[in-house]
C-alpha atoms as a PDB file:
ATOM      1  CA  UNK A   1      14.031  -3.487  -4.341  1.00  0.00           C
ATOM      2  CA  UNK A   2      11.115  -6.179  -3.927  1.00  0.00           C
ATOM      3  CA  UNK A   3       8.391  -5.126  -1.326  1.00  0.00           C
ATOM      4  CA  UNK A   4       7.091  -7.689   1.025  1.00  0.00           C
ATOM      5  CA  UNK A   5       3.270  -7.796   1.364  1.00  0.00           C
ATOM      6  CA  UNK A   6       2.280  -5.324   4.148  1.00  0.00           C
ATOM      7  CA  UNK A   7      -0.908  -7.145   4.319  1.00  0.00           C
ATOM      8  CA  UNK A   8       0.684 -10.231   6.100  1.00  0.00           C
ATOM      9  CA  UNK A   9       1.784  -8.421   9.185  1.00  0.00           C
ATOM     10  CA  UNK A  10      -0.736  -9.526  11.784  1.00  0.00           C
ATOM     11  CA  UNK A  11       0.709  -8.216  15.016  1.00  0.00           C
ATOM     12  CA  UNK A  12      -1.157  -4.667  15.759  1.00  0.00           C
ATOM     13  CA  UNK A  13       0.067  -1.474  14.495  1.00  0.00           C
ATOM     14  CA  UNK A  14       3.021  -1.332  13.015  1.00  0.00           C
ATOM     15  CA  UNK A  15       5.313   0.707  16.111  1.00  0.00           C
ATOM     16  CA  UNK A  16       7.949   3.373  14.760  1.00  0.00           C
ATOM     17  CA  UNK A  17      11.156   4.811  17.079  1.00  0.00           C
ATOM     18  CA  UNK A  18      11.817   8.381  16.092  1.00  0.00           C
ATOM     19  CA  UNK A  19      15.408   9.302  15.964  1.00  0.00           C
ATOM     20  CA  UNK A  20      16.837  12.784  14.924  1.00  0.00           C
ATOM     21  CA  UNK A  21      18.303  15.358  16.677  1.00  0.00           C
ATOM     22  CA  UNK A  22      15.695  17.942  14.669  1.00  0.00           C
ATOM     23  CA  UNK A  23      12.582  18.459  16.938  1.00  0.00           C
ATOM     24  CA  UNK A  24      10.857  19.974  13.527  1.00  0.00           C
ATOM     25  CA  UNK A  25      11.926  16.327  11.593  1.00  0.00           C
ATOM     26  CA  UNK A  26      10.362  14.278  14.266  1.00  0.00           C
ATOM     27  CA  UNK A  27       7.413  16.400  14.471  1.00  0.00           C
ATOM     28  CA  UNK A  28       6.570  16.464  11.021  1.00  0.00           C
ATOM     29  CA  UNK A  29       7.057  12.494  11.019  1.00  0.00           C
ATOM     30  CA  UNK A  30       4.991  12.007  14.190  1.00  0.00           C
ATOM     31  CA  UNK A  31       1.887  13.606  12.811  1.00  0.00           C
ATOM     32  CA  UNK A  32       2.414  12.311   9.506  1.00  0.00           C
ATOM     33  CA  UNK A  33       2.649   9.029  10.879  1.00  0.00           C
ATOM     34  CA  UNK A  34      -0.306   9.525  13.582  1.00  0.00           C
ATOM     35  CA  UNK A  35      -3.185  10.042  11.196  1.00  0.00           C
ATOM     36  CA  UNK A  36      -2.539   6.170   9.831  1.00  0.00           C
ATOM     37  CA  UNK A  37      -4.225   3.487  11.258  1.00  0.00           C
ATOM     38  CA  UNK A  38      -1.434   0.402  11.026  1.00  0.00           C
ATOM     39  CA  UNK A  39       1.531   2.398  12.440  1.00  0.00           C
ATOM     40  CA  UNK A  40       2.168   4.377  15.784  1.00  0.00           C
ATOM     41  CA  UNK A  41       5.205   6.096  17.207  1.00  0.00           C
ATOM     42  CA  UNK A  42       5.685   4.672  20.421  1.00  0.00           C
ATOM     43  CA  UNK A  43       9.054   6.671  21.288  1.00  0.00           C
ATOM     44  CA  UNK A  44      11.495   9.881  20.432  1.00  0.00           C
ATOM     45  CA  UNK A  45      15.312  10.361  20.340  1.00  0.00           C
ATOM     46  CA  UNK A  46      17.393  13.290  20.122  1.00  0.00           C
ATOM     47  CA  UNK A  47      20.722  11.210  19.696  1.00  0.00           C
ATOM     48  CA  UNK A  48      22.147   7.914  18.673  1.00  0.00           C
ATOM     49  CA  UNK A  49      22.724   6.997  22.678  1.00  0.00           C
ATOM     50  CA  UNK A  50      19.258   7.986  23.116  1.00  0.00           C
ATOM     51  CA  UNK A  51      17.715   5.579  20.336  1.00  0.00           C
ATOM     52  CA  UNK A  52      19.822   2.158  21.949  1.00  0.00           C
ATOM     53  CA  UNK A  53      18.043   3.260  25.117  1.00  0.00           C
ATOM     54  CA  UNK A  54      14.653   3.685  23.823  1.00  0.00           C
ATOM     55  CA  UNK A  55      14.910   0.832  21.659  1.00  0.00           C
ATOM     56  CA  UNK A  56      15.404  -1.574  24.508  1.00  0.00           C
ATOM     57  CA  UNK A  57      12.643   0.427  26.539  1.00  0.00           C
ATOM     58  CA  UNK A  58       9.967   0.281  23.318  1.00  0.00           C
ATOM     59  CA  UNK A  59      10.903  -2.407  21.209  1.00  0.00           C
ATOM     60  CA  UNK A  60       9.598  -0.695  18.530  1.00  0.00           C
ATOM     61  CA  UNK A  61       9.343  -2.782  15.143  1.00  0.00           C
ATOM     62  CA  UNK A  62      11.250   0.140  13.254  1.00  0.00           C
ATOM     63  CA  UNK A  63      13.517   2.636  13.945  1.00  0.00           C
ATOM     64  CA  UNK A  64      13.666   5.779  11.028  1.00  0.00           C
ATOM     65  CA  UNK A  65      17.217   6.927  12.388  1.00  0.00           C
ATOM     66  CA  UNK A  66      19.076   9.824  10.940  1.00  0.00           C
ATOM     67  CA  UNK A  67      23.101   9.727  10.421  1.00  0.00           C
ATOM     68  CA  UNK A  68      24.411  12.078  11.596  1.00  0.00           C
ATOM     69  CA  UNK A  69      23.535  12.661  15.520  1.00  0.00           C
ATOM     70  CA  UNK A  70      25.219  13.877  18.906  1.00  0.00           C
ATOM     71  CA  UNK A  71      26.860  11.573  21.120  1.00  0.00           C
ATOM     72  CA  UNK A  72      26.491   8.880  19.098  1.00  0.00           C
ATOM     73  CA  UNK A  73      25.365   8.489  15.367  1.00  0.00           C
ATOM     74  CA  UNK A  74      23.432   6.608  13.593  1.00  0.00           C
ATOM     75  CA  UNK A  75      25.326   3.953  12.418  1.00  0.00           C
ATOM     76  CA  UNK A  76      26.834   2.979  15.551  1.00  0.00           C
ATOM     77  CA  UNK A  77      23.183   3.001  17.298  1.00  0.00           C
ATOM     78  CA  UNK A  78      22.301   0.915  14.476  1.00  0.00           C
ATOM     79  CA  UNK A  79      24.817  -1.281  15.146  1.00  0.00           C
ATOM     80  CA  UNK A  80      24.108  -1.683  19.014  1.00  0.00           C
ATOM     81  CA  UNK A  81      20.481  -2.301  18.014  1.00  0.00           C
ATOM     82  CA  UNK A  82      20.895  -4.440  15.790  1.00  0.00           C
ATOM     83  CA  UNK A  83      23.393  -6.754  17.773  1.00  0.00           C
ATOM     84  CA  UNK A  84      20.973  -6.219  21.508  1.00  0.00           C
ATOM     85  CA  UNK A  85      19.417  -9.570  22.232  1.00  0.00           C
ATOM     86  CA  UNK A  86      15.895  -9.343  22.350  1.00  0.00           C
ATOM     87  CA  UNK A  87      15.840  -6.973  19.539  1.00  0.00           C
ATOM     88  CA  UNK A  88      16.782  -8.961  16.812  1.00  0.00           C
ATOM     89  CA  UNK A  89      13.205  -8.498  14.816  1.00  0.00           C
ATOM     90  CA  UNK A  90      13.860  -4.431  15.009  1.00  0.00           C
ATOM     91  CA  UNK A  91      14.764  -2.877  11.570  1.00  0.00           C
ATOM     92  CA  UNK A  92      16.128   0.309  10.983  1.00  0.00           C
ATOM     93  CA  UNK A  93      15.625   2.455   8.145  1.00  0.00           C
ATOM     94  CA  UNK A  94      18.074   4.960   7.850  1.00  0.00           C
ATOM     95  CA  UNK A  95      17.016   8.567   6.821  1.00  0.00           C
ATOM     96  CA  UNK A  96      19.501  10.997   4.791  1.00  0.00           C
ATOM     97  CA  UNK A  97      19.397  14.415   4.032  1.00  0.00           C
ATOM     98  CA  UNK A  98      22.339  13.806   0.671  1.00  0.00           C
ATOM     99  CA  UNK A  99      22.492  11.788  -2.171  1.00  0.00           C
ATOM    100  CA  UNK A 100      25.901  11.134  -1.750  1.00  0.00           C
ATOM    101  CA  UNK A 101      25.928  10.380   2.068  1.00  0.00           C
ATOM    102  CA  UNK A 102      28.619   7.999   2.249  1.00  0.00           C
ATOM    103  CA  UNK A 103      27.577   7.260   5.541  1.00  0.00           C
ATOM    104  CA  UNK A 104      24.881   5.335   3.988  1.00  0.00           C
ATOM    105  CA  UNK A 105      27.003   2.127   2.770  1.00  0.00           C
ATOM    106  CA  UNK A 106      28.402   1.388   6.442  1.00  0.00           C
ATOM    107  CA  UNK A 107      25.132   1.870   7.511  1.00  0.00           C
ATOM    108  CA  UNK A 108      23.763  -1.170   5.688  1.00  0.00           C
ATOM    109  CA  UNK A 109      26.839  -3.133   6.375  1.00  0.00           C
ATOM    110  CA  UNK A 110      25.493  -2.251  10.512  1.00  0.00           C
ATOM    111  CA  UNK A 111      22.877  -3.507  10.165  1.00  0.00           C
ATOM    112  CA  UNK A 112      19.955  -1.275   8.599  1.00  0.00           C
ATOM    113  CA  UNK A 113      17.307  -2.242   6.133  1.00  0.00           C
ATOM    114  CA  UNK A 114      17.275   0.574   4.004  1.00  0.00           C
ATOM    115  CA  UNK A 115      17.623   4.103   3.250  1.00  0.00           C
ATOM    116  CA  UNK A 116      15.332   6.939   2.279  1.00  0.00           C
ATOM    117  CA  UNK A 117      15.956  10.175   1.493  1.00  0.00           C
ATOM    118  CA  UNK A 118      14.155  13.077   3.668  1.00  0.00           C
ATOM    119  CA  UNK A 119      12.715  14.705   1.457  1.00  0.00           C
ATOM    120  CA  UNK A 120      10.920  11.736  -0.003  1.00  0.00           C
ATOM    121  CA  UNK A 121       6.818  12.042   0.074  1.00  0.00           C
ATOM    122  CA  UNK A 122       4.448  11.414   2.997  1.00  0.00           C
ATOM    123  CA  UNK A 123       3.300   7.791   0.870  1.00  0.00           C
ATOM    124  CA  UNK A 124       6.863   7.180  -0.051  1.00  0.00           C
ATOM    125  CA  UNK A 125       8.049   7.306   3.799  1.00  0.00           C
ATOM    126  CA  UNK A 126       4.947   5.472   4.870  1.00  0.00           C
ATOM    127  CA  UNK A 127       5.112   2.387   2.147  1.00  0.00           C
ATOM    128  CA  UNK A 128       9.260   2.317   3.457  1.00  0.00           C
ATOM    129  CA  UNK A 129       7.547   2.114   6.945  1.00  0.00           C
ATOM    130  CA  UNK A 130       5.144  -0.847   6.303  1.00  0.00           C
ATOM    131  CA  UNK A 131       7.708  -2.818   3.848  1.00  0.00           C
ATOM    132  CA  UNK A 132      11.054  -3.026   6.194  1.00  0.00           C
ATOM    133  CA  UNK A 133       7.979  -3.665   9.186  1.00  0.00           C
ATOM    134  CA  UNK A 134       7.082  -6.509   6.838  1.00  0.00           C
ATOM    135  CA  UNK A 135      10.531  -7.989   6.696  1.00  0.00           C
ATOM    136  CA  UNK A 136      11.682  -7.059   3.480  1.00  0.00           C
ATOM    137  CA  UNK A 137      14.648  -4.168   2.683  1.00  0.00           C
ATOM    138  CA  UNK A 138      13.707  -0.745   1.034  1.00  0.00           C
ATOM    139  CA  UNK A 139      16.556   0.825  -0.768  1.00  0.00           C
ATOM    140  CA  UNK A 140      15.827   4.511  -2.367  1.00  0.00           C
ATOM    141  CA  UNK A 141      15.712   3.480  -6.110  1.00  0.00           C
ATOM    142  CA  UNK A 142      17.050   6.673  -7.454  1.00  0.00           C
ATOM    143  CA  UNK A 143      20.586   6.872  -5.519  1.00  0.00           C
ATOM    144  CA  UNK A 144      21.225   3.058  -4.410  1.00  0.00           C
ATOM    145  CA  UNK A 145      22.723   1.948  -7.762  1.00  0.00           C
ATOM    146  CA  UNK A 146      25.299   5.484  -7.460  1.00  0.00           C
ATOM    147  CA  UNK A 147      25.785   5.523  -3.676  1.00  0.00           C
ATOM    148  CA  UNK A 148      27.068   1.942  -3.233  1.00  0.00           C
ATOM    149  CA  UNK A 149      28.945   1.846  -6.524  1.00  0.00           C
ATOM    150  CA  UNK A 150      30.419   4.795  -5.389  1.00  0.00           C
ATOM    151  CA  UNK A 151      31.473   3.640  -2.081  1.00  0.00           C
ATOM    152  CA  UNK A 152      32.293   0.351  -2.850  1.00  0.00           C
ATOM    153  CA  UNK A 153      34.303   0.495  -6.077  1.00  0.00           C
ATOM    154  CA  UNK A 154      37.925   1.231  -3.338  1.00  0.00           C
ATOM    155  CA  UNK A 155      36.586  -1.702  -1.174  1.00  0.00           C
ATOM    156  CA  UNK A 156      36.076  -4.917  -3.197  1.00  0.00           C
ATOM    157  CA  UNK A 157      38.411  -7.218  -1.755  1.00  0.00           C
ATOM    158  CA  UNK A 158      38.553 -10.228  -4.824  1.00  0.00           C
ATOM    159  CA  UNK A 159      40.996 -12.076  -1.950  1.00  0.00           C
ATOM    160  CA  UNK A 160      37.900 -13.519   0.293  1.00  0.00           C
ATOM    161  CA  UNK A 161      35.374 -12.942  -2.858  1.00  0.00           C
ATOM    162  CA  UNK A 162      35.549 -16.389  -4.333  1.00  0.00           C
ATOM    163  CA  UNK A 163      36.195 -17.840  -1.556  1.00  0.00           C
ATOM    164  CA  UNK A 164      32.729 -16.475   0.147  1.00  0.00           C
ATOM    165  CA  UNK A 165      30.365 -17.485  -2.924  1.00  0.00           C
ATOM    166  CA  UNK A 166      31.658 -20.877  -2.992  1.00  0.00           C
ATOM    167  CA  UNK A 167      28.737 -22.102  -0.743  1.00  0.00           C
ATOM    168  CA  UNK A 168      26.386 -20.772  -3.404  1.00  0.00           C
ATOM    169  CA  UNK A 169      24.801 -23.041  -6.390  1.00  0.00           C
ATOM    170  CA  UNK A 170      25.000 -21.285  -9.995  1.00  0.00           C
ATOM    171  CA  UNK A 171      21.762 -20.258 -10.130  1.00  0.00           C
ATOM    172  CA  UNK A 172      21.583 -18.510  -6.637  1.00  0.00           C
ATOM    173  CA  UNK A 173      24.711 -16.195  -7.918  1.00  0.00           C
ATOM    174  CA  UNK A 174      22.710 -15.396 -10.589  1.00  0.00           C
ATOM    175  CA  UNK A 175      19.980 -14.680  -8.346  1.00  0.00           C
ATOM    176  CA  UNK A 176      22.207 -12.681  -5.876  1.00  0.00           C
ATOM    177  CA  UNK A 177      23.423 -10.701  -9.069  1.00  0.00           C
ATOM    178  CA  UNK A 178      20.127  -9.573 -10.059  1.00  0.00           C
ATOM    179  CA  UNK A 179      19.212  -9.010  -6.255  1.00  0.00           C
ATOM    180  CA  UNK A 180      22.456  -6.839  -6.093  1.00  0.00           C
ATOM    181  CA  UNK A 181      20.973  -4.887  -9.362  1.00  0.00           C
ATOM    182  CA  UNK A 182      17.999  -3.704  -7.415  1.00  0.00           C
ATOM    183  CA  UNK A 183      15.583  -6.195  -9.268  1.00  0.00           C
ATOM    184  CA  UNK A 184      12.779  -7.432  -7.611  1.00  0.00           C
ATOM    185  CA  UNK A 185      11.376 -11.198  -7.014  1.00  0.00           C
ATOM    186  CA  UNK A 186       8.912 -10.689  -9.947  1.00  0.00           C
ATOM    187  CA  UNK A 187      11.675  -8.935 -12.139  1.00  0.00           C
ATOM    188  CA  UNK A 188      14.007 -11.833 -10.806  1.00  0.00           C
ATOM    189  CA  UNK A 189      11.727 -14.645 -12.024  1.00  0.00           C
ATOM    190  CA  UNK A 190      11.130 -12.974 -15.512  1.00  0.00           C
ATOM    191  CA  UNK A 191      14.763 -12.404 -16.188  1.00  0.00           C
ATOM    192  CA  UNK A 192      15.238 -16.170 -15.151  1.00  0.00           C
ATOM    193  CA  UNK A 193      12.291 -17.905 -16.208  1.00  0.00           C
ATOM    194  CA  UNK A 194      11.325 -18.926 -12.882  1.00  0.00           C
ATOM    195  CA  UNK A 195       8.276 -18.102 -10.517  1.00  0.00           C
ATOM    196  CA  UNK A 196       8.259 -15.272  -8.091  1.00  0.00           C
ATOM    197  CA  UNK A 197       8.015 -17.986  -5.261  1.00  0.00           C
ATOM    198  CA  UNK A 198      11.077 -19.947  -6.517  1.00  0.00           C
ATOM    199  CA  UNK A 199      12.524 -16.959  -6.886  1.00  0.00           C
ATOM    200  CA  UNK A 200      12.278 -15.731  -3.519  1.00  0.00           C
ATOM    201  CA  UNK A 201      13.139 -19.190  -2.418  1.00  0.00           C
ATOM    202  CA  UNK A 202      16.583 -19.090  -4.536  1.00  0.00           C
ATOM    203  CA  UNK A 203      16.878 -15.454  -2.701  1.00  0.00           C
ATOM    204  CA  UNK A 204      16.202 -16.817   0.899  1.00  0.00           C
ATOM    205  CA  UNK A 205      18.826 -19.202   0.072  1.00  0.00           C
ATOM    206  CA  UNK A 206      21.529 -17.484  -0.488  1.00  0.00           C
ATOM    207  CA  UNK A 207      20.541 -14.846   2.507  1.00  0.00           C
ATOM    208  CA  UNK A 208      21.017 -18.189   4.765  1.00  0.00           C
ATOM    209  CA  UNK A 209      24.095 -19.475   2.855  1.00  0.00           C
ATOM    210  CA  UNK A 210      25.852 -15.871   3.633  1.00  0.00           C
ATOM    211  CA  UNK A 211      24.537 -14.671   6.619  1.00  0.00           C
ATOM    212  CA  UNK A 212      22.758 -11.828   5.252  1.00  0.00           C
ATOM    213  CA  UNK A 213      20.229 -10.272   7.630  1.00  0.00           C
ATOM    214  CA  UNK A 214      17.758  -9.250   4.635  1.00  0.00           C
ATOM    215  CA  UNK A 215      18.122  -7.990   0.935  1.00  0.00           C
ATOM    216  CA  UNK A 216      20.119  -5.057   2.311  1.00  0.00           C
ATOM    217  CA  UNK A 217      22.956  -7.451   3.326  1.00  0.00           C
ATOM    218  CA  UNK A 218      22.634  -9.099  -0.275  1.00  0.00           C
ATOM    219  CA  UNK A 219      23.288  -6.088  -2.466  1.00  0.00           C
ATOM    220  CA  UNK A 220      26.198  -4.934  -0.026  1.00  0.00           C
ATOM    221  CA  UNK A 221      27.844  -8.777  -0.509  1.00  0.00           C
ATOM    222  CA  UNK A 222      27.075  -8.288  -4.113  1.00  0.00           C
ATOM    223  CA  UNK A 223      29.105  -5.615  -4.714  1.00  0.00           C
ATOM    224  CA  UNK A 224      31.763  -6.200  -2.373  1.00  0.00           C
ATOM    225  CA  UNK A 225      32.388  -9.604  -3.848  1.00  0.00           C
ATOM    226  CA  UNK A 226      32.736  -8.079  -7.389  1.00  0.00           C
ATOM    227  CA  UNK A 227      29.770  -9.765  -8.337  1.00  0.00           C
ATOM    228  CA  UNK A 228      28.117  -6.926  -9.374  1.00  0.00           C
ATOM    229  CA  UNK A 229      30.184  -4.222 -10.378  1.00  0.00           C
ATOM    230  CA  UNK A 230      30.414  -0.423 -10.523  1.00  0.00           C
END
């Protein structure tokens, strides 16, 4: 998926909400993520119910939240953080532990900007960090394409599908189609013969047009819709 620019977050360090009911995962994360200049942990939670409460205590500008938690998981703390006023700039970035989590796909439809698997690298998990902070979604290139085709393929509804797109103009289906592919705003404008700023503009678009809360949003509607299939 595209990357925002890191660079053009101005606010102060980046602040990250641990969530996982490990001690050892949130460990290792903390001092990986205490050694970087740009990004600080600023709070720990053992469970979903946990994470909604620091949230709204921290307002953290990303929460790494793992699935499957006590008391509540992390889909429906996504989902409460996501829909909290006052937290409405937070971003979640789901962590896994399988490639196959189906979790994963109602995850994204909650709310989150992305997924990663755990055993990605330290600079992996850091760049996810610093690109959702930025704005932008981060989905984990080698099982998005086989995780929501997967989970998605039973749940296209074609009733609603036309029916939603209608608001769109040709070109930003096309662009939603490529978005839903995993191409970036570069790739995007190369495959289309436009700039990477038109592109992006075509993107915003049809994330306005749709109600999509970021890229994330966009591949799930792709799919879903049939516009990009299986």
């Amino acid at each position: 998926m595209s990357a925002a620019d890191p660079s053009s977050r101005d606010r102060g360090p980046i602040k990250v909400l641990l969530a996982d009911d490990e001690r050892l995962v949130r460990s290792g994360f903390k001092v990986l993520i205490d050694v970087e200049d740009d990004i600080e942990v600023v709070g720990e939670a053992t469970n979903g119910a946990e994470a909604v409460e620091q949230a709204r205590a921290t307002r953290p500008d990303v929460v790494l939240m793992d699935i499957r938690m006590p008391k509540l998981d992390g889909i429906q703390a996504t989902e409460q953080i996501i829909k909290t006023h006052g937290l409405q700039h937070v971003r979640v970035l789901i962590l896994t532990t399988y490639e196959t989590d189906a979790y994963v796909f109602e995850a994204l439809q909650a709310g989150a900007s992305g997924f990663m698997l755990k055993d990605a690298g330290p600079a992996e998990l850091l760049h996810a960090i610093r690109v959702v902070a930025a704005g932008d979604a981060l989905l984990a290139p080698r099982i998005t394409r086989r995780l929501i085709g997967q989970f998605t393929s039973q749940r296209i509804a074609a009733q609603a599908a036309e029916d939603r797109l209608s608001v769109l103009t040709q070109r930003e289906r096309e662009v939603l189609a490529l978005v839903g592919q995993g191409l970036s705003n570069d790739e995007i404008g190369s495959e289309l013969c436009l700039s990477p700023a038109t592109a992006r503009t075509h993107v915003s678009h049809a994330m306005a047009k749709l109600g999509a809360r970021d890229r994330a949003q966009l591949v799930v509607i792709a799919y879903r819709t049939g516009l990009v299939t299986p």
